[in-house]
C-alpha atoms as a PDB file:
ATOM      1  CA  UNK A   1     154.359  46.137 -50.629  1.00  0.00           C
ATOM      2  CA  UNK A   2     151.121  44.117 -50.480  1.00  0.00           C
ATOM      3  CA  UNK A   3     147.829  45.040 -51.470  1.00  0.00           C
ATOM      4  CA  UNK A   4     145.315  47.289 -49.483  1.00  0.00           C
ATOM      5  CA  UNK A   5     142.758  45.742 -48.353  1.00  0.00           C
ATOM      6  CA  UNK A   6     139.682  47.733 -48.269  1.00  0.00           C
ATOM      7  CA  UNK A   7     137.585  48.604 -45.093  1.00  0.00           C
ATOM      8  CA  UNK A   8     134.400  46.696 -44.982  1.00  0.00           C
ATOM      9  CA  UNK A   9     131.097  49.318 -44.564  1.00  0.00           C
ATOM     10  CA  UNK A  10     127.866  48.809 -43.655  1.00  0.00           C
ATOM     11  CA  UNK A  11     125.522  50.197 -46.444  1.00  0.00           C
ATOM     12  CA  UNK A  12     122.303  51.484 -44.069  1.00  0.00           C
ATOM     13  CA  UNK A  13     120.435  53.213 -47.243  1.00  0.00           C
ATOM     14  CA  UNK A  14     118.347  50.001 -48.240  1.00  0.00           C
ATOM     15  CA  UNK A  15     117.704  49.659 -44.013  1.00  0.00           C
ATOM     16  CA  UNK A  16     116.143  53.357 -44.264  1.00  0.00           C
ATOM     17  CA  UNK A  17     114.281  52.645 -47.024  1.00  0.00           C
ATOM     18  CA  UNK A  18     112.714  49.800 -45.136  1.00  0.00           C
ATOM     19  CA  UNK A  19     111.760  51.725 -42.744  1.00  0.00           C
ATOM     20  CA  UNK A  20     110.546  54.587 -44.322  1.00  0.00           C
ATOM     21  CA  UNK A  21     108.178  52.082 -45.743  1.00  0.00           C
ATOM     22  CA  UNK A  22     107.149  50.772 -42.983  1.00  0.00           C
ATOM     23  CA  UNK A  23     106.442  54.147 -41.531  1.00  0.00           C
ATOM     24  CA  UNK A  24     104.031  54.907 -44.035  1.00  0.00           C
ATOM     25  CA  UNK A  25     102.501  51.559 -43.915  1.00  0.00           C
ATOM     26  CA  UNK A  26     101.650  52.806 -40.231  1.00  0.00           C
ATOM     27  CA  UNK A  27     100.555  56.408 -41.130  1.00  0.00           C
ATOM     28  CA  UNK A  28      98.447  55.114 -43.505  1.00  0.00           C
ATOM     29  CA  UNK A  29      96.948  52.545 -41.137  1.00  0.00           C
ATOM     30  CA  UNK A  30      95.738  54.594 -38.641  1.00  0.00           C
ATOM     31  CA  UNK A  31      93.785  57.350 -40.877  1.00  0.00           C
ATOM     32  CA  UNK A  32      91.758  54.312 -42.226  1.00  0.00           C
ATOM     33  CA  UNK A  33      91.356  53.298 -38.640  1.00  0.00           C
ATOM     34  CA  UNK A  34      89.846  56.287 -37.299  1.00  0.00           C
ATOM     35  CA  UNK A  35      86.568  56.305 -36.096  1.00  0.00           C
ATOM     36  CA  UNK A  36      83.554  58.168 -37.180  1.00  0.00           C
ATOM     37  CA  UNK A  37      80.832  59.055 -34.709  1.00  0.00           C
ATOM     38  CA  UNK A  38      77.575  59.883 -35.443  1.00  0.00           C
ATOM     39  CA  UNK A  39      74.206  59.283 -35.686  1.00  0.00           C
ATOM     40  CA  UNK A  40      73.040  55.844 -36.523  1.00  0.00           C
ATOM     41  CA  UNK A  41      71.090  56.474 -39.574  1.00  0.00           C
ATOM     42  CA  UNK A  42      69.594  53.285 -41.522  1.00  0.00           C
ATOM     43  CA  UNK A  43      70.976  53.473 -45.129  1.00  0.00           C
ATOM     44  CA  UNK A  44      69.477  52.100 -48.015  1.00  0.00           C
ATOM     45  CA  UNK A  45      71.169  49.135 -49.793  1.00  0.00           C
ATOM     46  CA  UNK A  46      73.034  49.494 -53.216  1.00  0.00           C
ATOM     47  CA  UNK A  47      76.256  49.109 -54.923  1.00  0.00           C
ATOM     48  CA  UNK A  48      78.492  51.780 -54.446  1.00  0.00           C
ATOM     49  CA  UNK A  49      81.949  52.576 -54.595  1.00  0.00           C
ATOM     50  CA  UNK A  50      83.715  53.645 -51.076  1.00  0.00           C
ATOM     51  CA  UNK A  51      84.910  57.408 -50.890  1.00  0.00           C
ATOM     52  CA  UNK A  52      88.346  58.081 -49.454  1.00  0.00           C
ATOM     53  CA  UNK A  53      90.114  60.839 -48.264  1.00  0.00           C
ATOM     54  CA  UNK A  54      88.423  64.188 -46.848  1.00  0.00           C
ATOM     55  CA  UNK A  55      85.207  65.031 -47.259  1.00  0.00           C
ATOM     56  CA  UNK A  56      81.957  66.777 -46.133  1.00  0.00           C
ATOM     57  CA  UNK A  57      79.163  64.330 -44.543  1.00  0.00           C
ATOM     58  CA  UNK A  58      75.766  65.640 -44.871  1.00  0.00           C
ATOM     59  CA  UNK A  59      73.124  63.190 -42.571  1.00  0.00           C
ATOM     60  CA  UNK A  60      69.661  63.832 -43.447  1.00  0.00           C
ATOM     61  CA  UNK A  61      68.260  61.611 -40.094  1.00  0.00           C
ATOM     62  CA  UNK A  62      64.439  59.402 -40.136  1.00  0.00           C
ATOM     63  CA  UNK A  63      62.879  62.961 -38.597  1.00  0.00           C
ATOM     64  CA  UNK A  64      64.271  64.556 -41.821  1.00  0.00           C
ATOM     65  CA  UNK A  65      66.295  66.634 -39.519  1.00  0.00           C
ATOM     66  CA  UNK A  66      70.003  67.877 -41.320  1.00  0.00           C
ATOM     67  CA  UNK A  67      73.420  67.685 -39.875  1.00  0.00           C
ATOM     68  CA  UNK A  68      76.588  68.628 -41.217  1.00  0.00           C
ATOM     69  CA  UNK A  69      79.768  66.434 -39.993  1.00  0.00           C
ATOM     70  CA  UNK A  70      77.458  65.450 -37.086  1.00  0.00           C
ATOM     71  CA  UNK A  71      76.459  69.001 -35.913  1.00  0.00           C
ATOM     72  CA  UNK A  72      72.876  69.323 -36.011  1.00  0.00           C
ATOM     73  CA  UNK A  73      71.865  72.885 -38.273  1.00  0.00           C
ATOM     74  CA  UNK A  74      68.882  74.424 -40.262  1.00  0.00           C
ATOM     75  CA  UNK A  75      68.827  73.960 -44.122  1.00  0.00           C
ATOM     76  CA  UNK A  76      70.764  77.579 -44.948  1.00  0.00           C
ATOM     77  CA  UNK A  77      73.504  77.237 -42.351  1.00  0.00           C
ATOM     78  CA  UNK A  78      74.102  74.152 -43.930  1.00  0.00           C
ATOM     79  CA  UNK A  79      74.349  75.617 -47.311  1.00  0.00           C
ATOM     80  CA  UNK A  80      75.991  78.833 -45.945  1.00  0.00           C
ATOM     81  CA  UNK A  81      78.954  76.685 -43.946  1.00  0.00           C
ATOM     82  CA  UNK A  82      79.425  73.844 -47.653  1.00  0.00           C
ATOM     83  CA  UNK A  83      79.582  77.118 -49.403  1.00  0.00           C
ATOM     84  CA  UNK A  84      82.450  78.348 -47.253  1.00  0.00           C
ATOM     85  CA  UNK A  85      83.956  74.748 -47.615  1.00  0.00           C
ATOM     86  CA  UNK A  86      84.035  74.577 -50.924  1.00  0.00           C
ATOM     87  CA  UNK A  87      85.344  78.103 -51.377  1.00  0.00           C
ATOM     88  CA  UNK A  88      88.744  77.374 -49.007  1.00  0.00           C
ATOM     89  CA  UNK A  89      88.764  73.732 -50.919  1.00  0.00           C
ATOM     90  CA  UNK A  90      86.870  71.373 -53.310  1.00  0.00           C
ATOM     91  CA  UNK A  91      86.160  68.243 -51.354  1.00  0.00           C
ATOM     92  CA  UNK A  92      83.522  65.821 -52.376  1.00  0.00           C
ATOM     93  CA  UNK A  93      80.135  66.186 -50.495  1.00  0.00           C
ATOM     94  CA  UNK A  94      78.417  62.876 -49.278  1.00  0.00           C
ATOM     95  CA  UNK A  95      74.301  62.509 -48.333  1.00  0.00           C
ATOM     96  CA  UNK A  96      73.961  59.890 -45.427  1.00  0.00           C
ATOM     97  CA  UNK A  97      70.024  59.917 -45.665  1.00  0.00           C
ATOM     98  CA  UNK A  98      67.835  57.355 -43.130  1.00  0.00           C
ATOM     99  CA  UNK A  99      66.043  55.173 -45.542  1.00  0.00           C
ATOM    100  CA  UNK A 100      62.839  56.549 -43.487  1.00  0.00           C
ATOM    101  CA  UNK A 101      63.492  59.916 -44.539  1.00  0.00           C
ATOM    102  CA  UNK A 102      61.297  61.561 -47.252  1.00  0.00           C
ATOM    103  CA  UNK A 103      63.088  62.017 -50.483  1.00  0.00           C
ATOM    104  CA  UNK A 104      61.879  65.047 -51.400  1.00  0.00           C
ATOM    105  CA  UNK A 105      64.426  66.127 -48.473  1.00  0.00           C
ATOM    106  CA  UNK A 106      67.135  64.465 -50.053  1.00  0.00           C
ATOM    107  CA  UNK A 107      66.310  65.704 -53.807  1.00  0.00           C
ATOM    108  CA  UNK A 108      65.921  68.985 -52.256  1.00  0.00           C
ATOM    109  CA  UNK A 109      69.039  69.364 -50.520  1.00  0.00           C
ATOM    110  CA  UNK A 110      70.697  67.534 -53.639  1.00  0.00           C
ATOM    111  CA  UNK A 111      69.542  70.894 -56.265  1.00  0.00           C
ATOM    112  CA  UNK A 112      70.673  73.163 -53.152  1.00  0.00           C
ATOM    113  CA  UNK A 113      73.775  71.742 -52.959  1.00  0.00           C
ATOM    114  CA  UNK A 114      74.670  72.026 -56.957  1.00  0.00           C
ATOM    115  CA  UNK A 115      73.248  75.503 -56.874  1.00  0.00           C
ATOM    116  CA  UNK A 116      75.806  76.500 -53.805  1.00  0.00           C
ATOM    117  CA  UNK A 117      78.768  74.905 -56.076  1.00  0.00           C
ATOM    118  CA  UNK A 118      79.426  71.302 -55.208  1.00  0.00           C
ATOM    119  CA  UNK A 119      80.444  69.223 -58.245  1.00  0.00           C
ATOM    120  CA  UNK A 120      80.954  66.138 -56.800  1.00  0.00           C
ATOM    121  CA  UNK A 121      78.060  65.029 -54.459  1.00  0.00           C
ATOM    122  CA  UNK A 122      76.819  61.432 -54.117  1.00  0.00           C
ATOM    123  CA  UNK A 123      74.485  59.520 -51.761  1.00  0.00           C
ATOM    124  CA  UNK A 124      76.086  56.934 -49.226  1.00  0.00           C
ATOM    125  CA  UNK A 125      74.635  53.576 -49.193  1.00  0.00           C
ATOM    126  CA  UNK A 126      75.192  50.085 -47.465  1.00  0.00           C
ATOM    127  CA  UNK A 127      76.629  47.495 -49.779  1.00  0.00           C
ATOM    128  CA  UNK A 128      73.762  45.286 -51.067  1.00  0.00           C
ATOM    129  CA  UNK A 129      73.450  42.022 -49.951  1.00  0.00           C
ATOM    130  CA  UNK A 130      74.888  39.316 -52.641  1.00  0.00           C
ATOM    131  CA  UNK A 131      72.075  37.879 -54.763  1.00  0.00           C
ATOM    132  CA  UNK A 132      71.760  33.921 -53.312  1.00  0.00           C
ATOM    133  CA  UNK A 133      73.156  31.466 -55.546  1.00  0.00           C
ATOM    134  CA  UNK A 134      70.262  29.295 -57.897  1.00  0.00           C
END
């Protein structure tokens, strides 16, 4: 009697694995490629620090006029709907002020914002222009 040869098999775990990968290269792709509308408000230059993931847009536009995720709304419905945010889930709360608004509206809304319970709230700004080379 001779020796038994073993079947030959096609190992398809590192193949799934591949394209598990590449699946979540793809999910991944299109969240960052969605598209935010909204006003076109004219932000200030400085170096900042992109957010990522969800969060809670706040424009303040050149007319000083509010608007929360792009849905124009008075001061207190603005407070009264983060409030409710922020109570289901803590997601970071970003400013998009005009550079031609007033800052007292911005400072305002800033102390309102704290006082209704947002700990992480920042200002979004355009990345500043590199310095010219001397």
């Amino acid at each position: 009697m001779g020796k038994k040869i073993p079947k030959a098999r096609l190992d398809l775990t590192s193949l799934m694995d591949v394209m598990f990968l590449v699946l979540v290269f793809f999910v991944y792709s299109i969240f960052e490629m969605t598209v935010h509308k909204g006003v076109k408000v004219d932000l200030p230059e400085a170096a900042g620090a992109p957010e990522k993931g969800e969060r809670v847009v706040i424009t303040i536009t050149a007319e000083d006029k509010l608007q929360l995720n792009g849905r124009a709304v008075s001061r207190q419905a603005l407070l009264n709907d983060v409030k409710l945010l922020l109570t289901e889930q803590r997601v970071p709360v970003i400013i998009s002020g005009d550079r031609r608004s007033t800052l007292g509206t911005g400072v305002g809304l800033l102390a309102d914002l704290k006082a209704a319970g947002a700990e992480k709230v920042s200002f979004q700004v355009k990345r500043e222009a590199p310095a010219a080379v001397r």
